[in-house]
Protein backbone atom coordinates (compact mmCIF):
# COMPACT_ATOMS: atom_id res chain seq x y z
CA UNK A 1 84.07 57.86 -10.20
CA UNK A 2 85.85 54.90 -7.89
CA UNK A 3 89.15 54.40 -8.04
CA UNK A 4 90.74 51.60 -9.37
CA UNK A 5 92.34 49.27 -6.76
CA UNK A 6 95.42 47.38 -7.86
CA UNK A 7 95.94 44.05 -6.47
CA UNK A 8 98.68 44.30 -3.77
CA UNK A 9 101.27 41.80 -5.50
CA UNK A 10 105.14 41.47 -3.86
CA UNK A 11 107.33 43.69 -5.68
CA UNK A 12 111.19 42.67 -6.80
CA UNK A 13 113.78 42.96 -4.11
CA UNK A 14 115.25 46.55 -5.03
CA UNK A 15 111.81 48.08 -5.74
CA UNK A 16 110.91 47.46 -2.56
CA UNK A 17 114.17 48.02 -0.54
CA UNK A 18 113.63 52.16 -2.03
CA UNK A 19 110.20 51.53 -1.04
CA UNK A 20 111.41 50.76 2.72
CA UNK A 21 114.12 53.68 2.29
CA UNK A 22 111.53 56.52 1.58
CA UNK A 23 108.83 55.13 4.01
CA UNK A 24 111.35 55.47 7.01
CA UNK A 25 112.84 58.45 6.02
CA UNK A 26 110.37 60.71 4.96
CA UNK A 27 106.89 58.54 5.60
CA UNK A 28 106.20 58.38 2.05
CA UNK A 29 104.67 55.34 0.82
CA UNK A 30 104.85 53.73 -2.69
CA UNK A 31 101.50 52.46 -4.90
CA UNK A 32 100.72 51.57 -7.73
CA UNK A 33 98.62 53.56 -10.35
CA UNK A 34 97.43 54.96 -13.24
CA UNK A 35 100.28 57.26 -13.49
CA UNK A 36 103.50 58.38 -11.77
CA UNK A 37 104.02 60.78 -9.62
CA UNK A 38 104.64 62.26 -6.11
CA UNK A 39 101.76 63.67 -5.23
CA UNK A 40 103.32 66.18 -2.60
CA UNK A 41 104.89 66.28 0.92
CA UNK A 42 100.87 66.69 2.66
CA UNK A 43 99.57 63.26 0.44
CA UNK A 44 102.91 61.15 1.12
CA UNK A 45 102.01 58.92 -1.60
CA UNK A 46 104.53 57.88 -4.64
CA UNK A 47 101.95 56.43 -7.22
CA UNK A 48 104.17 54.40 -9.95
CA UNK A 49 102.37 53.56 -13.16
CA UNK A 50 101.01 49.39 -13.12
CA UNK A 51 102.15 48.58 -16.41
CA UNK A 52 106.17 49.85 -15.45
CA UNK A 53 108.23 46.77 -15.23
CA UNK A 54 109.25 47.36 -11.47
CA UNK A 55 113.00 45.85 -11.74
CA UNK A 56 113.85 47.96 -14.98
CA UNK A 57 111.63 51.84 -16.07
CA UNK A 58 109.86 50.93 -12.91
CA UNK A 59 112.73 51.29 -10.18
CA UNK A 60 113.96 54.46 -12.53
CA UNK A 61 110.98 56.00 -11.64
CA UNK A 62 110.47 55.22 -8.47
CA UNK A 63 113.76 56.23 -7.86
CA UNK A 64 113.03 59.42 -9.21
CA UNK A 65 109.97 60.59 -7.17
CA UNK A 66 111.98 59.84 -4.61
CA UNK A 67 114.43 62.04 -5.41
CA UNK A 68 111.20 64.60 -5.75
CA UNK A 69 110.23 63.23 -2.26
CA UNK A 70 113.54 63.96 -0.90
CA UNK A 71 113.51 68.04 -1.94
CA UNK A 72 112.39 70.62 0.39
CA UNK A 73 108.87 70.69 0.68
CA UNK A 74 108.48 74.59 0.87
CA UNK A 75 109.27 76.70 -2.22
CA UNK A 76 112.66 76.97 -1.92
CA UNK A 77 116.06 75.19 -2.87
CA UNK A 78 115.05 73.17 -6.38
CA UNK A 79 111.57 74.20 -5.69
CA UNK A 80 112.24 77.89 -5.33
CA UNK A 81 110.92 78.39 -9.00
CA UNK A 82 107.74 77.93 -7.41
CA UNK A 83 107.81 81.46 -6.32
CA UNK A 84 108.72 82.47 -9.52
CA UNK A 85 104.70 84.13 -11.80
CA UNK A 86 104.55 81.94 -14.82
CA UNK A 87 102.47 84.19 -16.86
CA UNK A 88 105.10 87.10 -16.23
CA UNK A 89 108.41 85.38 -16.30
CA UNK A 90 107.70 82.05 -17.91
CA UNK A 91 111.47 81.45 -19.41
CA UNK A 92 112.45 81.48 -15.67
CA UNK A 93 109.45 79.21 -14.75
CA UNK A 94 110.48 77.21 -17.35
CA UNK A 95 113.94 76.52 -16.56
CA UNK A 96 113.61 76.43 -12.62
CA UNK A 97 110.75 73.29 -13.18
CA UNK A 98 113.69 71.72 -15.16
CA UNK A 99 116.29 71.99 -13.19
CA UNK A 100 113.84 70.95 -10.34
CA UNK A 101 113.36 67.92 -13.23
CA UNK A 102 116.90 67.54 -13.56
CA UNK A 103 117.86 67.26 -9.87
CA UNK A 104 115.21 64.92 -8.96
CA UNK A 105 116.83 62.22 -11.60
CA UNK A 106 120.10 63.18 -9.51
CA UNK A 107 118.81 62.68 -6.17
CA UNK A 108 117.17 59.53 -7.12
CA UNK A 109 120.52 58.24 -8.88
CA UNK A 110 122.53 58.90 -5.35
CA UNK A 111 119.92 56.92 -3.39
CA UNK A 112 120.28 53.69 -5.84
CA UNK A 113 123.85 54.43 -5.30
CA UNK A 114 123.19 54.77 -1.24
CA UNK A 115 121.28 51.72 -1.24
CA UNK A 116 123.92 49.75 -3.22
CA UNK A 117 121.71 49.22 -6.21
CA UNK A 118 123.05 48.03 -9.45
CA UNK A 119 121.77 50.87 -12.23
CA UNK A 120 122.11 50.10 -16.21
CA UNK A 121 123.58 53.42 -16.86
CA UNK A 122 122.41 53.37 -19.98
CA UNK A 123 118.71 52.72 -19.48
CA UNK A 124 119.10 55.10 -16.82
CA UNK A 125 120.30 57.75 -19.18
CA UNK A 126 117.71 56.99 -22.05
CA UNK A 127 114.51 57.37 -19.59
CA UNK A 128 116.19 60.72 -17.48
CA UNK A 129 116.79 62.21 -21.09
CA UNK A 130 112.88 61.32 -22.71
CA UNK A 131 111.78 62.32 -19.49
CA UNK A 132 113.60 65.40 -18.74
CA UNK A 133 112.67 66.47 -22.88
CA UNK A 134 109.27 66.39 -21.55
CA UNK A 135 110.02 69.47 -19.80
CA UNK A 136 112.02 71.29 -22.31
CA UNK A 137 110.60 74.27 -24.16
CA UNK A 138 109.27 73.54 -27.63
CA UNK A 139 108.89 76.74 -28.61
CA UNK A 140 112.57 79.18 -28.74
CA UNK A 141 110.05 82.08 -28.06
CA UNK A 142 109.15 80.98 -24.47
């Protein structure tokens, strides 16, 4: 199954100044896609979803996976729940891959603020929070 290739079009003047910011610091380049996602420190590729209007949930995302971009690439730090067995200890699991979540949406928040970027805090607030809910347990039992 090909990929879909998505026209190369010029993005809005903050998308692409954190788009410059995580290319020179970390080598990570931004794309559009089919979903969102950083897709690990080996790929270096920041895919953000094509229909994401790229000055408003757009930026907030991007901004996020590159706060994901920006945490140590080993299992250790906000990714040290990676070490931790799912099956056996899933509550743990569970609440290390949201505070891994949690921090990202932090990092990403002091980069817009690094960059001098001007962030609704509002709409920033309402897509961290559905996001981050994403990740919460639904089940008490967990």
């Amino acid at each position: 199954m090909g990929r879909y290739k998505f026209k190369n079009r010029k993005y809005p003047k903050d998308f692409q100044l954190v788009c410059d910011y995580i290319k020179s610091k970390k080598g990570v380049i931004v794309q559009l896609g089919h979903i969102t996602s950083f897709m690990g420190h080996f790929n270096r590729t920041i895919y953000i979803h094509h229909n994401y209007d790229l000055r408003n949930n757009g930026l907030y995302a991007l901004l996020h996976e590159v706060g994901h971009a920006l945490q140590p690439p080993t299992a250790v730090g906000s990714n040290s729940y990676k070490n931790i067995d799912e099956d056996t200890n899933k509550r743990e699991f569970e609440m290390g891959r949201f505070v891994n979540e949690l921090d990202a949406w932090e990092l990403g928040l002091s980069i817009a603020s690094k960059l001098n970027l001007e962030v609704n805090m509002n709409d920033w607030n309402v897509q961290k929070n559905e996001a981050l809910l994403t990740y919460w347990p639904k089940n008490k039992n967990i």
